[in-house]
PDB file of N, CA and C in Angstrom:
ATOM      1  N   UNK A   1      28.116  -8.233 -16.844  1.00  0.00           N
ATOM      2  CA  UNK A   1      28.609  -6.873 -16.967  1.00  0.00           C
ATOM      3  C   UNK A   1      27.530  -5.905 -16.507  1.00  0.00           C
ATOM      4  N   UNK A   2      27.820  -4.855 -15.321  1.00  0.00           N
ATOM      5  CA  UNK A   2      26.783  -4.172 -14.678  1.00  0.00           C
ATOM      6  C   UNK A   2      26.174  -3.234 -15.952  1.00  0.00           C
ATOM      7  N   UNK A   3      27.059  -3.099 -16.749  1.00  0.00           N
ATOM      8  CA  UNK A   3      26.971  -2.141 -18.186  1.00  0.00           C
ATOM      9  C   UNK A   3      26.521  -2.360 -19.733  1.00  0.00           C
ATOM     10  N   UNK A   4      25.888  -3.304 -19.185  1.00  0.00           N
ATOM     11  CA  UNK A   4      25.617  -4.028 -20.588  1.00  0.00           C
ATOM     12  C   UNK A   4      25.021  -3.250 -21.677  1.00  0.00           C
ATOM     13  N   UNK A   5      23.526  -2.929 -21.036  1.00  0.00           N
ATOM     14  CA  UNK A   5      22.816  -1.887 -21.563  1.00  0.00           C
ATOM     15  C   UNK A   5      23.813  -0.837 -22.046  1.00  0.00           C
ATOM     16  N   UNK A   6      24.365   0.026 -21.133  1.00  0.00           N
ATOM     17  CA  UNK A   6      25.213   0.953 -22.210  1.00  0.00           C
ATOM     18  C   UNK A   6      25.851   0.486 -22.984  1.00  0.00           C
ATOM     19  N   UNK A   7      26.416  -0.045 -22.938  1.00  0.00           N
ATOM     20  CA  UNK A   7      27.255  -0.899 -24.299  1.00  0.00           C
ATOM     21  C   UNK A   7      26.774  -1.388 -25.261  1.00  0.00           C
ATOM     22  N   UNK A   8      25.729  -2.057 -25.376  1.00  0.00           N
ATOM     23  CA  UNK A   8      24.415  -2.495 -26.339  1.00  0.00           C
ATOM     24  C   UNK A   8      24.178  -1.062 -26.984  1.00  0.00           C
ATOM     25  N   UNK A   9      23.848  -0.184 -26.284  1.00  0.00           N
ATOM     26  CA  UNK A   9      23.248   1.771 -26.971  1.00  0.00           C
ATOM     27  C   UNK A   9      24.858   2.062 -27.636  1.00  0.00           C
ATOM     28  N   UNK A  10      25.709   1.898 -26.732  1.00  0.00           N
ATOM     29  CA  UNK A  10      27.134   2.369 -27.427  1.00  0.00           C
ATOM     30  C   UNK A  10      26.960   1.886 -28.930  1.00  0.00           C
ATOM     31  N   UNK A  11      27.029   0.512 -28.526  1.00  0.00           N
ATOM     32  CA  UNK A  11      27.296  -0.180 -30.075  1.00  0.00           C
ATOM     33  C   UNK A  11      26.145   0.090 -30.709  1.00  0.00           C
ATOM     34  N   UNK A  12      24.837  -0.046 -31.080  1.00  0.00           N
ATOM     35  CA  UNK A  12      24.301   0.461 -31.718  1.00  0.00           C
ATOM     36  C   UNK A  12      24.107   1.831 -32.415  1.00  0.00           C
ATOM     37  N   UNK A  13      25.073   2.651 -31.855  1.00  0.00           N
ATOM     38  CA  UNK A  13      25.660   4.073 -32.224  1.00  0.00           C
ATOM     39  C   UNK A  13      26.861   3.811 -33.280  1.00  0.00           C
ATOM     40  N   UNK A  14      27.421   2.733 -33.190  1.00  0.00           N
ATOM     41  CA  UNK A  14      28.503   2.600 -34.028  1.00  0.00           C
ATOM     42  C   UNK A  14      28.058   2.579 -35.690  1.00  0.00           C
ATOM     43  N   UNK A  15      29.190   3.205 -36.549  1.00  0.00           N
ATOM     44  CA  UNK A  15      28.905   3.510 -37.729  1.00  0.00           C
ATOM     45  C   UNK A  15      29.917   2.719 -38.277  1.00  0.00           C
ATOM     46  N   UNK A  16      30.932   2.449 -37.916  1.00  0.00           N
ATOM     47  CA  UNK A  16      32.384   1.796 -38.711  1.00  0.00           C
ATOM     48  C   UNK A  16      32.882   0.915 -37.345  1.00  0.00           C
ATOM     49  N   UNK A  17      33.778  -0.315 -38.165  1.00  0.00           N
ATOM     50  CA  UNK A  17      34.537  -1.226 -37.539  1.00  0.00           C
ATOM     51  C   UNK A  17      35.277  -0.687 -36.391  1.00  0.00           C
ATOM     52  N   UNK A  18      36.043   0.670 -37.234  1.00  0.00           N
ATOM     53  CA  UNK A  18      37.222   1.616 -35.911  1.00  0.00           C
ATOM     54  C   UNK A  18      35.777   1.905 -34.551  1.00  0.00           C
ATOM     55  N   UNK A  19      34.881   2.357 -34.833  1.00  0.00           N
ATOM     56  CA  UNK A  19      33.399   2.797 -33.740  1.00  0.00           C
ATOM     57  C   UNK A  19      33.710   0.979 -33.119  1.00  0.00           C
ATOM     58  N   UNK A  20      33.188   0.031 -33.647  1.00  0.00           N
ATOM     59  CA  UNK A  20      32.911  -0.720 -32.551  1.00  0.00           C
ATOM     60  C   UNK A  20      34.213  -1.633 -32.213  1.00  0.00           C
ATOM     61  N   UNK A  21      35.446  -1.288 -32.627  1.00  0.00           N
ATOM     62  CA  UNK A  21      36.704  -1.658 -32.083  1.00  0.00           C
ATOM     63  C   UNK A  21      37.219  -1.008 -30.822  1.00  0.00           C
ATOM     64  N   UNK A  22      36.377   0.491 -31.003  1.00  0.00           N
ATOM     65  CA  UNK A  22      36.884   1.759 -29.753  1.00  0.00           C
ATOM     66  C   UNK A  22      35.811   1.565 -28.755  1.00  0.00           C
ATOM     67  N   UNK A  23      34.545   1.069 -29.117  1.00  0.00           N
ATOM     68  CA  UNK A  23      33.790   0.939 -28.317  1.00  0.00           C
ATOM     69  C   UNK A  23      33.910  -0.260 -27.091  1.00  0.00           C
ATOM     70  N   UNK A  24      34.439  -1.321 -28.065  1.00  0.00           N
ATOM     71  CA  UNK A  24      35.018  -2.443 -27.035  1.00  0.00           C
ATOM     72  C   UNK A  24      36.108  -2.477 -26.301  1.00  0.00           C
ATOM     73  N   UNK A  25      37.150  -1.575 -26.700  1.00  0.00           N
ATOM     74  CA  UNK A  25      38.299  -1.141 -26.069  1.00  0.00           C
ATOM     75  C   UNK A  25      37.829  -0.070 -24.851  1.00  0.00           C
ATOM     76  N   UNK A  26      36.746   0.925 -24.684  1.00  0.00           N
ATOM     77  CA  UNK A  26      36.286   1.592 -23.608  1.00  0.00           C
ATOM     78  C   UNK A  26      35.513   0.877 -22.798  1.00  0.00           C
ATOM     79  N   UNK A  27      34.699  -0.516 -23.279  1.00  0.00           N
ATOM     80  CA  UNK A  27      34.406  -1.066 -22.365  1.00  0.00           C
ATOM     81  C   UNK A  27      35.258  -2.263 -21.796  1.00  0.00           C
ATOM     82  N   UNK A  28      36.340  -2.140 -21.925  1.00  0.00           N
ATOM     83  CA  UNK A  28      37.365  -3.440 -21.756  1.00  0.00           C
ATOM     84  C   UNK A  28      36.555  -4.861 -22.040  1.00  0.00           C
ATOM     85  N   UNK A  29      35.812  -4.932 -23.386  1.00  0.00           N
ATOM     86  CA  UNK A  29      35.496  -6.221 -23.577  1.00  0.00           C
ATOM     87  C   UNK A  29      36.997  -6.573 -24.759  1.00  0.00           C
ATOM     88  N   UNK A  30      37.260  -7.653 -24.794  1.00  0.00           N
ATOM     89  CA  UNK A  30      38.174  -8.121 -25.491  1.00  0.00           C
ATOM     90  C   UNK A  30      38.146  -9.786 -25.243  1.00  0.00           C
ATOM     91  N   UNK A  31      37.289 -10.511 -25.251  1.00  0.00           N
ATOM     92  CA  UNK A  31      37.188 -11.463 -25.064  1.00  0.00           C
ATOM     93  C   UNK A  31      36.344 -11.771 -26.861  1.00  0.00           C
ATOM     94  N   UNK A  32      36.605 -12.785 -27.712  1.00  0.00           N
ATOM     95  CA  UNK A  32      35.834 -12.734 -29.004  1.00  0.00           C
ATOM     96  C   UNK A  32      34.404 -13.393 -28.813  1.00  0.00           C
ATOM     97  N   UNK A  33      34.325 -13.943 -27.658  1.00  0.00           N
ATOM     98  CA  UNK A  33      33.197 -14.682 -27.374  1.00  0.00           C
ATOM     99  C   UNK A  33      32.303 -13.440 -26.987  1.00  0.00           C
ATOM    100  N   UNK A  34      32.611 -12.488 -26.295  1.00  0.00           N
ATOM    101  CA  UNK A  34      31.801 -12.068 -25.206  1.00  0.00           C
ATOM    102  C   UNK A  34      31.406 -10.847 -26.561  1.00  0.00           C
ATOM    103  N   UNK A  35      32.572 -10.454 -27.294  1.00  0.00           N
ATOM    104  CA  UNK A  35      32.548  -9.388 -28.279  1.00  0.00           C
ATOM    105  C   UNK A  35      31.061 -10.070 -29.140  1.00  0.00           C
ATOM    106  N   UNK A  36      31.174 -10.839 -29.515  1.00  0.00           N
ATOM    107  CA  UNK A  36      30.051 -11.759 -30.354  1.00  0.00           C
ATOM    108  C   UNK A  36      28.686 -11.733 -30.170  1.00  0.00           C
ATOM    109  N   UNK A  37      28.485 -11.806 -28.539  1.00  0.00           N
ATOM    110  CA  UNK A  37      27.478 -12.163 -28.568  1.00  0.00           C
ATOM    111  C   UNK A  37      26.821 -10.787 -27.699  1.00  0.00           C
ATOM    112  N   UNK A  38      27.622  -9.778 -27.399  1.00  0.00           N
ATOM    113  CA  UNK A  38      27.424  -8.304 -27.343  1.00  0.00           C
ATOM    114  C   UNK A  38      26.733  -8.347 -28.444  1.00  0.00           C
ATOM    115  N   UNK A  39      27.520  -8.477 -29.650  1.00  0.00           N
ATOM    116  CA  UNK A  39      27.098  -7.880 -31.033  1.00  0.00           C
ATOM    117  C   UNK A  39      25.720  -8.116 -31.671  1.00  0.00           C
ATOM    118  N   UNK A  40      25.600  -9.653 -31.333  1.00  0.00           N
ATOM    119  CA  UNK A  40      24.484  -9.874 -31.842  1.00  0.00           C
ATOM    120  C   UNK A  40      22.911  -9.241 -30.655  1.00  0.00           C
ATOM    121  N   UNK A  41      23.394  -9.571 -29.425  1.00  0.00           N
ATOM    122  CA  UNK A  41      22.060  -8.820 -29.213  1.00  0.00           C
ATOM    123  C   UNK A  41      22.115  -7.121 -29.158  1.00  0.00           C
ATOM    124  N   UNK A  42      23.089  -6.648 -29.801  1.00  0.00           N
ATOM    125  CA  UNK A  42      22.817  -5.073 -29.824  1.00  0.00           C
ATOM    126  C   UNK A  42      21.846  -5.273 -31.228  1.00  0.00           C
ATOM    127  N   UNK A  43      22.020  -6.182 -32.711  1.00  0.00           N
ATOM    128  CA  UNK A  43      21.385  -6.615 -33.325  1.00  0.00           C
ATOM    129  C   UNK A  43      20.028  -7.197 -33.690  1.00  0.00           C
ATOM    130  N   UNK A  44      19.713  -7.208 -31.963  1.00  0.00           N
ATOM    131  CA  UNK A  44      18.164  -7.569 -31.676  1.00  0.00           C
ATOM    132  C   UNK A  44      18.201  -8.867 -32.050  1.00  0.00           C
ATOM    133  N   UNK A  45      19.461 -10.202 -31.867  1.00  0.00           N
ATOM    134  CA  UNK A  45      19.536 -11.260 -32.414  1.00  0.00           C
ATOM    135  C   UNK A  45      19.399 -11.975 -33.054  1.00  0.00           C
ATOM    136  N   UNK A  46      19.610 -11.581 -34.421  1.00  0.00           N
ATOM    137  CA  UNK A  46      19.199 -12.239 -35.649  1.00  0.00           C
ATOM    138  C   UNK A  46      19.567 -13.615 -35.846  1.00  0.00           C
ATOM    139  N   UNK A  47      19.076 -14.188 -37.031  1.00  0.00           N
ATOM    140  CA  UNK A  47      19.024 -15.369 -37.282  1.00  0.00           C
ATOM    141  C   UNK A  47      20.239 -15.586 -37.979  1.00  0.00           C
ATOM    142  N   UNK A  48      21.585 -16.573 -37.834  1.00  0.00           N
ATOM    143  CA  UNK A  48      23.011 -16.818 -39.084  1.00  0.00           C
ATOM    144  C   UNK A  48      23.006 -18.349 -39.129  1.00  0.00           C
ATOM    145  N   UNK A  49      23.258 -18.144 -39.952  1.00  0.00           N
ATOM    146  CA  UNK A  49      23.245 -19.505 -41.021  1.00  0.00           C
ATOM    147  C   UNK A  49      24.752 -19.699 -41.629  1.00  0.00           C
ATOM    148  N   UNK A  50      25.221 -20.671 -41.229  1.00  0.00           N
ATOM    149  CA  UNK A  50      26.503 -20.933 -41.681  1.00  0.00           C
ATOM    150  C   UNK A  50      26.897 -21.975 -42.408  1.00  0.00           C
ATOM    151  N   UNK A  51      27.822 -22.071 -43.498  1.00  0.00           N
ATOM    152  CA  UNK A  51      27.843 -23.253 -44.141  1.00  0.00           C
ATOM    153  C   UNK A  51      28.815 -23.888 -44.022  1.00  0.00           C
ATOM    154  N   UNK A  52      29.708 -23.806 -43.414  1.00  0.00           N
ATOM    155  CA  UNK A  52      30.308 -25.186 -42.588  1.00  0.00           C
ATOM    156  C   UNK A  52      29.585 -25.464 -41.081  1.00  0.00           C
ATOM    157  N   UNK A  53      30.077 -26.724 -40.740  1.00  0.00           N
ATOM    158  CA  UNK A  53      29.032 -27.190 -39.518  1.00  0.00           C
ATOM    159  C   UNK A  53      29.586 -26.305 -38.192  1.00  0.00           C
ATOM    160  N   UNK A  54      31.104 -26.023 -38.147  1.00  0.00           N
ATOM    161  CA  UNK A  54      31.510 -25.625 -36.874  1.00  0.00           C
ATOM    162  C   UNK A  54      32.503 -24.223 -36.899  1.00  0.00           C
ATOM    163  N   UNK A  55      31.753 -23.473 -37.496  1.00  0.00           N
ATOM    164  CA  UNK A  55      32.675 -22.104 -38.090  1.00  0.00           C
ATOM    165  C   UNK A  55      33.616 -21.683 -36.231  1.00  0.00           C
ATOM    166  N   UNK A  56      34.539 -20.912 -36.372  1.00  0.00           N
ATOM    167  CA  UNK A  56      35.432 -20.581 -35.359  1.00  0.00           C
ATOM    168  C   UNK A  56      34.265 -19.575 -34.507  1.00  0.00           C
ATOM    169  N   UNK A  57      35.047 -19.049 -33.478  1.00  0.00           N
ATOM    170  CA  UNK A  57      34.494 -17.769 -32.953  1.00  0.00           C
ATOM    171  C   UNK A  57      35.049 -16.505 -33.723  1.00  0.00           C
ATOM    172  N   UNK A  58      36.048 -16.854 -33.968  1.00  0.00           N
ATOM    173  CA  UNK A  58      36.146 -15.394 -34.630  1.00  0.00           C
ATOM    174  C   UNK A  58      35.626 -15.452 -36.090  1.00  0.00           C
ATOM    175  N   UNK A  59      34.848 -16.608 -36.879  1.00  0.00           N
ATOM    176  CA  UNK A  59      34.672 -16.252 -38.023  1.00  0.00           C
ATOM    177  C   UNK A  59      33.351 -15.748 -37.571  1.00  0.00           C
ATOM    178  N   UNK A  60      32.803 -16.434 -36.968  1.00  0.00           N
ATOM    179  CA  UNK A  60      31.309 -15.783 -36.476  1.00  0.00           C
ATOM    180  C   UNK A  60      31.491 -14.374 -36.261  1.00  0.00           C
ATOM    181  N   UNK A  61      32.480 -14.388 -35.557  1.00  0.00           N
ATOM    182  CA  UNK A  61      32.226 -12.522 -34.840  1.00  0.00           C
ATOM    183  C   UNK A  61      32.742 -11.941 -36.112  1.00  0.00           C
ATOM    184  N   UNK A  62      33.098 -12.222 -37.383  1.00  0.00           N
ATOM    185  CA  UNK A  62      33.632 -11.391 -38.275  1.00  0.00           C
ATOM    186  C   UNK A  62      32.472 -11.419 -39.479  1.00  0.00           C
ATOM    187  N   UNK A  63      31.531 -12.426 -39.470  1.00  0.00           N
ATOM    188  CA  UNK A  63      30.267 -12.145 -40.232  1.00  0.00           C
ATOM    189  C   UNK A  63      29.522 -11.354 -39.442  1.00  0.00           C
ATOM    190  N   UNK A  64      29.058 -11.554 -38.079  1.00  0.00           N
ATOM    191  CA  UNK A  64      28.405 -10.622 -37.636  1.00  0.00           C
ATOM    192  C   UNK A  64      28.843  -9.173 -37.484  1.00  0.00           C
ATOM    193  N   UNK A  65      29.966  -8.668 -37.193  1.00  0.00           N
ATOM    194  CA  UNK A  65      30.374  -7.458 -38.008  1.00  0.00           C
ATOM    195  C   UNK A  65      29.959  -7.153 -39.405  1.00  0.00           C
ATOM    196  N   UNK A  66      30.327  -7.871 -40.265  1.00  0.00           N
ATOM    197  CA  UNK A  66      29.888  -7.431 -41.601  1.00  0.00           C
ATOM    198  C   UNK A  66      28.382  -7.415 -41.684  1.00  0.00           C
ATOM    199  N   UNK A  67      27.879  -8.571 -41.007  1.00  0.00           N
ATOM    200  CA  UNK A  67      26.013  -7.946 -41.027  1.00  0.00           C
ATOM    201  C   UNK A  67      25.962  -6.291 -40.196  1.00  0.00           C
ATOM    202  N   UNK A  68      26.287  -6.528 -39.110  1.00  0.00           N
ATOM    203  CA  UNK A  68      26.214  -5.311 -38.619  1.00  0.00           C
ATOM    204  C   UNK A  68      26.772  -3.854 -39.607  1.00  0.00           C
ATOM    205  N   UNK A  69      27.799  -3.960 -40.102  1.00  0.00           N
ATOM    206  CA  UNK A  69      27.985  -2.857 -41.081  1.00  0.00           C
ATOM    207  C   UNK A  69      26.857  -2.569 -41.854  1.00  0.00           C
ATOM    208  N   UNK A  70      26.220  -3.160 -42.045  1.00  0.00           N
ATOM    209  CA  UNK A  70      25.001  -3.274 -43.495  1.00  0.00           C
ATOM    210  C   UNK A  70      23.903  -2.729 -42.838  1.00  0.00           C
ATOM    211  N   UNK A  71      24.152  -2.254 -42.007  1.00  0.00           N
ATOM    212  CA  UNK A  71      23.035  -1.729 -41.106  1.00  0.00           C
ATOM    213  C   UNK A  71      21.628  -2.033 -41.669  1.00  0.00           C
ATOM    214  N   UNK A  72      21.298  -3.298 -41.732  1.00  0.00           N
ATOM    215  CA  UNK A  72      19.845  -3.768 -42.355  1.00  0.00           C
ATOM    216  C   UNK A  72      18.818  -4.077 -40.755  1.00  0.00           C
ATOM    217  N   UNK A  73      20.032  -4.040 -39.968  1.00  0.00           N
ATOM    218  CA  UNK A  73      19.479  -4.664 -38.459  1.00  0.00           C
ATOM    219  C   UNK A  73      18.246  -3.392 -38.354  1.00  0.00           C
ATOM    220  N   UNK A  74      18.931  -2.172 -38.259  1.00  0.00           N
ATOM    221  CA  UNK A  74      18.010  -1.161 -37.814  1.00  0.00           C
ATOM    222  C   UNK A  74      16.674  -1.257 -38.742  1.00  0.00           C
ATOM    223  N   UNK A  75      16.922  -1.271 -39.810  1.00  0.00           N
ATOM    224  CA  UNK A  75      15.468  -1.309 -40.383  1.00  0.00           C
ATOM    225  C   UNK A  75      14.533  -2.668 -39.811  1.00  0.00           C
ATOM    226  N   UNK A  76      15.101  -3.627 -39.367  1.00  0.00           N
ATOM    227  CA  UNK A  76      14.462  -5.191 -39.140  1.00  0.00           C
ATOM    228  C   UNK A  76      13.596  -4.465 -37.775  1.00  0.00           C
ATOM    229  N   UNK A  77      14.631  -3.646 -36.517  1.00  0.00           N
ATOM    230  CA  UNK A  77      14.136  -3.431 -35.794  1.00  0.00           C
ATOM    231  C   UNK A  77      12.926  -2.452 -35.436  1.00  0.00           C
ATOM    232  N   UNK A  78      12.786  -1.388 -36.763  1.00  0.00           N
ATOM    233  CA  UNK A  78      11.924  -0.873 -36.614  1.00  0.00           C
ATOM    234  C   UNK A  78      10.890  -1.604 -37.063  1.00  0.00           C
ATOM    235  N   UNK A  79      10.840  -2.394 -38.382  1.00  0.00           N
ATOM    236  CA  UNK A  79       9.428  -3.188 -38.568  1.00  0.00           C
ATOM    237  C   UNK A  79       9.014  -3.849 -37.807  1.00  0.00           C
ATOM    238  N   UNK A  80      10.400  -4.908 -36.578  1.00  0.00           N
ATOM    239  CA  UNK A  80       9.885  -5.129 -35.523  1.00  0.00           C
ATOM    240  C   UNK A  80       8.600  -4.403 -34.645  1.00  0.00           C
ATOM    241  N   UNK A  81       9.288  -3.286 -33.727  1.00  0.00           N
ATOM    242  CA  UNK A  81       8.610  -2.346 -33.486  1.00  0.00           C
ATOM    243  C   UNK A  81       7.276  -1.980 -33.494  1.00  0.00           C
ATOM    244  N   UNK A  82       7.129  -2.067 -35.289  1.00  0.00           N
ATOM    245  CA  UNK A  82       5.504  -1.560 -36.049  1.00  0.00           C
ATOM    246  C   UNK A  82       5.211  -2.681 -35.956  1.00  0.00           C
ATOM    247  N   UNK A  83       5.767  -3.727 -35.480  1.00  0.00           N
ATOM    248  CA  UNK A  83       4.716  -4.993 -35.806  1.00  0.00           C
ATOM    249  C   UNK A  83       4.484  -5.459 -37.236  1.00  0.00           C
ATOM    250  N   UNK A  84       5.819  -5.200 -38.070  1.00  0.00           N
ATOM    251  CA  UNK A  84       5.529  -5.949 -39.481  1.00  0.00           C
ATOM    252  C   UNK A  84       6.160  -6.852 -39.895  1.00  0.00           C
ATOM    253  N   UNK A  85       6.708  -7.184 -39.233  1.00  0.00           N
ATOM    254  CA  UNK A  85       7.888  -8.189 -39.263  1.00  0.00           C
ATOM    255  C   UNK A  85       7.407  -9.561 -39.526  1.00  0.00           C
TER     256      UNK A  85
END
């Protein structure tokens, strides 16, 4: 996608599910794979841990939403950042 980068800043602007449902609908992503793994590196790619061995794609993309709501990413990324991580 020539647009990635914007879309990565888009979504990291997002505040609510409707934000990054509209955000993927303006960038015509609609694929759950591609939605997923948008998500996680707008997330700065965190680490998930799952407890069944072979969770779906969409359960993945529906925990990583809910991490993403919790907006804990942004704080990870600034200690990143400072180097405290």
């Amino acid at each position: 996608m020539e647009n990635k980068q914007v879309l990565i800043g888009a979504i990291r602007a997002c505040a609510s599910r409707a934000d990054l449902d509209s955000t993927f609908k303006l960038f015509s992503v609609s694929d759950t794979q591609e939605k997923y793994d948008t998500l996680i590196e707008a997330m700065y790619s965190p680490e998930m841990f799952f407890s069944s061995e072979n969770p779906l794609i969409e359960q993945k993309y529906e925990l990583a939403v809910e991490m993403f709501l919790t907006m804990t990413w942004k704080v990870s990324s600034l200690f990143e950042k400072l180097e405290m991580s």
